[in-house]
C-alpha atoms as a PDB file:
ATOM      1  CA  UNK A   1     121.822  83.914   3.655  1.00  0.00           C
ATOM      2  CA  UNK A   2     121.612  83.386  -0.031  1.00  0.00           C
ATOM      3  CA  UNK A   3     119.677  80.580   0.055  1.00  0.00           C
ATOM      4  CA  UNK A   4     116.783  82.042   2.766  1.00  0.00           C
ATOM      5  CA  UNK A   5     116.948  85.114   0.006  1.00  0.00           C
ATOM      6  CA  UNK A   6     114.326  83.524  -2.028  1.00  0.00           C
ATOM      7  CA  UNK A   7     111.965  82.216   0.573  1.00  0.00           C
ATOM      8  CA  UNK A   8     111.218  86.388   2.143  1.00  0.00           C
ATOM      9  CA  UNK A   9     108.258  86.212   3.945  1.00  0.00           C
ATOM     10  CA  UNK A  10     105.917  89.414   3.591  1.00  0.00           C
ATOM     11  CA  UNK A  11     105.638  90.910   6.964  1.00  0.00           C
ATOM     12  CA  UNK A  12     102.436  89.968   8.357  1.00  0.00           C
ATOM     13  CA  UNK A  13     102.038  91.711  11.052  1.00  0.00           C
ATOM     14  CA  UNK A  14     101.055  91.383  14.852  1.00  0.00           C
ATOM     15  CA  UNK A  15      97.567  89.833  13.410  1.00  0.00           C
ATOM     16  CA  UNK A  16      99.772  86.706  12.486  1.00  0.00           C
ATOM     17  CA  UNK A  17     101.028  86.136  15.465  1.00  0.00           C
ATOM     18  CA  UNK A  18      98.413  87.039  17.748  1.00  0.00           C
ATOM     19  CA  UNK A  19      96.685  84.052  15.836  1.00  0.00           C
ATOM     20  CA  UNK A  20      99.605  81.895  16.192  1.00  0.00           C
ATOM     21  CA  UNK A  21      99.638  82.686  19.848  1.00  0.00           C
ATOM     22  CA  UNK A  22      96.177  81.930  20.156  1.00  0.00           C
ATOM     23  CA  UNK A  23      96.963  78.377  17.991  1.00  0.00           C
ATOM     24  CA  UNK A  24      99.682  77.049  20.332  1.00  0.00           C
ATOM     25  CA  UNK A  25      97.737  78.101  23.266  1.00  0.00           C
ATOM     26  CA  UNK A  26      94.852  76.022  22.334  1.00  0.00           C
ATOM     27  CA  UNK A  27      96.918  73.012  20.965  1.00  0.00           C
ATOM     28  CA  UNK A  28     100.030  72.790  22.586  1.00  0.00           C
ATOM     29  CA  UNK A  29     100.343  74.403  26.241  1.00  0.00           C
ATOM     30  CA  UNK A  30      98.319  72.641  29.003  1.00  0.00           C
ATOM     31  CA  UNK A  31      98.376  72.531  32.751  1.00  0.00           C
ATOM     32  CA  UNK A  32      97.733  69.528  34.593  1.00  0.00           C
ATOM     33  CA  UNK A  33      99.787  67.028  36.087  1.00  0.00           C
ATOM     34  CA  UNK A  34     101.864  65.140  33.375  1.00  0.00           C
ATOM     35  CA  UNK A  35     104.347  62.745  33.607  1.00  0.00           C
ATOM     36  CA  UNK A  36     106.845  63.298  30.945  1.00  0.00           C
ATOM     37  CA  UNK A  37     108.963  60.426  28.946  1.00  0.00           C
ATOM     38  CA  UNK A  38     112.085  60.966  31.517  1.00  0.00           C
ATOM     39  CA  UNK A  39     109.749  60.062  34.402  1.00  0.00           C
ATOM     40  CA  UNK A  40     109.614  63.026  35.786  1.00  0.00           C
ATOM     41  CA  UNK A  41     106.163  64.839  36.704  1.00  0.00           C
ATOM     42  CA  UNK A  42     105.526  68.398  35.682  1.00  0.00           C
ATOM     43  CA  UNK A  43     102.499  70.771  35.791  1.00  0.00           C
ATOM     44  CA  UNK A  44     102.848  72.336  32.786  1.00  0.00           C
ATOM     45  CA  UNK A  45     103.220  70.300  29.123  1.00  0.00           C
ATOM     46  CA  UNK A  46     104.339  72.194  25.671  1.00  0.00           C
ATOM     47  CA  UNK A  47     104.619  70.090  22.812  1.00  0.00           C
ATOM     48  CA  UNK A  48     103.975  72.004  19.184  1.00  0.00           C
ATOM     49  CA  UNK A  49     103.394  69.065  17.114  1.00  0.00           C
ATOM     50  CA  UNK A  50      99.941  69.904  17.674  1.00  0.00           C
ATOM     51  CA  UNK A  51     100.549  72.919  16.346  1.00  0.00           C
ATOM     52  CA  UNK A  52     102.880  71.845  13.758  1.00  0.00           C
ATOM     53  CA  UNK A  53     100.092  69.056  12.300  1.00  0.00           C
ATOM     54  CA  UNK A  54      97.336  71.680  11.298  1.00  0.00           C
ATOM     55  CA  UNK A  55      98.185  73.496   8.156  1.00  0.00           C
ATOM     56  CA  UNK A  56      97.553  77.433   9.329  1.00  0.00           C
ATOM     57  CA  UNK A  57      99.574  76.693  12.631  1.00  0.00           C
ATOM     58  CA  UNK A  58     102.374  74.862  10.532  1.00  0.00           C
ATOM     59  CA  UNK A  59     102.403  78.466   8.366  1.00  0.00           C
ATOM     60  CA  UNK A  60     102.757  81.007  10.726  1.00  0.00           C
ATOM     61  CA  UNK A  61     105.330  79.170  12.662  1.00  0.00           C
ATOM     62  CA  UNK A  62     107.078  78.677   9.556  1.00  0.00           C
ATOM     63  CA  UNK A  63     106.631  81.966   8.714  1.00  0.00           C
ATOM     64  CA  UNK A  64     108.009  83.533  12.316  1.00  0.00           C
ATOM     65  CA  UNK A  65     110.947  81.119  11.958  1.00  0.00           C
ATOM     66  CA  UNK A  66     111.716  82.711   8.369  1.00  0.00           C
ATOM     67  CA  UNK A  67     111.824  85.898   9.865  1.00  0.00           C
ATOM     68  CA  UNK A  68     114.138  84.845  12.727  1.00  0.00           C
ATOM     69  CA  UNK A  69     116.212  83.390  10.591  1.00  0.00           C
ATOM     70  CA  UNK A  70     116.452  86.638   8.031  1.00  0.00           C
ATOM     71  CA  UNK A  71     116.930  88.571  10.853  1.00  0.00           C
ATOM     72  CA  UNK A  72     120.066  86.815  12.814  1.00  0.00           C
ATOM     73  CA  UNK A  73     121.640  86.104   8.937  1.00  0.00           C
ATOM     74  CA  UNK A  74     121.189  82.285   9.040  1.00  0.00           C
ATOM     75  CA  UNK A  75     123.067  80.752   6.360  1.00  0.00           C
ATOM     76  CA  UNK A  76     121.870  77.075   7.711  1.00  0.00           C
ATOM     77  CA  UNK A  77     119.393  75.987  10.556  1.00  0.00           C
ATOM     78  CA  UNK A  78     119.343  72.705  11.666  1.00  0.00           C
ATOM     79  CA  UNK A  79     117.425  70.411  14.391  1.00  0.00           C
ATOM     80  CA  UNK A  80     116.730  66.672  14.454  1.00  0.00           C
ATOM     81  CA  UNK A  81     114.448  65.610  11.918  1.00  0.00           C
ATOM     82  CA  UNK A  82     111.599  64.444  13.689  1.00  0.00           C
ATOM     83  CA  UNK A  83     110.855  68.203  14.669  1.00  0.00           C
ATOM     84  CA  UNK A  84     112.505  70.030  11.960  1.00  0.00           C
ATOM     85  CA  UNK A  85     110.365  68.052   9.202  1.00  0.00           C
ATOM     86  CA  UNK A  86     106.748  69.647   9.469  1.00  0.00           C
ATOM     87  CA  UNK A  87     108.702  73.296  10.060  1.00  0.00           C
ATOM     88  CA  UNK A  88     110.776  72.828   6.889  1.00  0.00           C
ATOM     89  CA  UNK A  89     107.851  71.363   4.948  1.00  0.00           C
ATOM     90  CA  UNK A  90     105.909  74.804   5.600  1.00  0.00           C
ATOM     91  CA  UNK A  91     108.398  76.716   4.172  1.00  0.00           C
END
């Protein structure tokens, strides 16, 4: 937990993520009919690297993750890199 010590977000508040929310809602959940990369089709899609690739969505998720993290005592957090990267860059 040490190292997360230095990286304490300030609380922000339910305004923060209402407007994170509202980000991923507009750039990363759709409905539709999608066929996703295992073939399969689905009518609902969630990807947050739209989310991830604009700087104030790439904050406040980085931001709710540092709180997560503070919260459950995370001493490490991994994930593969192609995801993890924009996350840990926010921070």
């Amino acid at each position: 937990m040490a190292a997360l010590a230095k990286f304490r977000p300030v609380d922000s508040g339910q305004h923060d993520k209402d407007e994170l929310r509202e980000i991923v809602r507009e750039r990363s959940f759709r409905f539709g009919r999608y066929t996703l990369s295992s073939g399969v089709e689905s009518d609902i899609y969630f990807n947050m690297k739209p989310t991830m690739m604009v700087a104030r969505g790439a904050q406040l998720a980085a931001l709710e993750f540092l709180k997560i993290a503070e919260q459950v005592k995370a001493e490490y957090v991994g994930g593969l890199e192609m995801g993890a990267v924009p996350v840990i860059g926010s921070m």
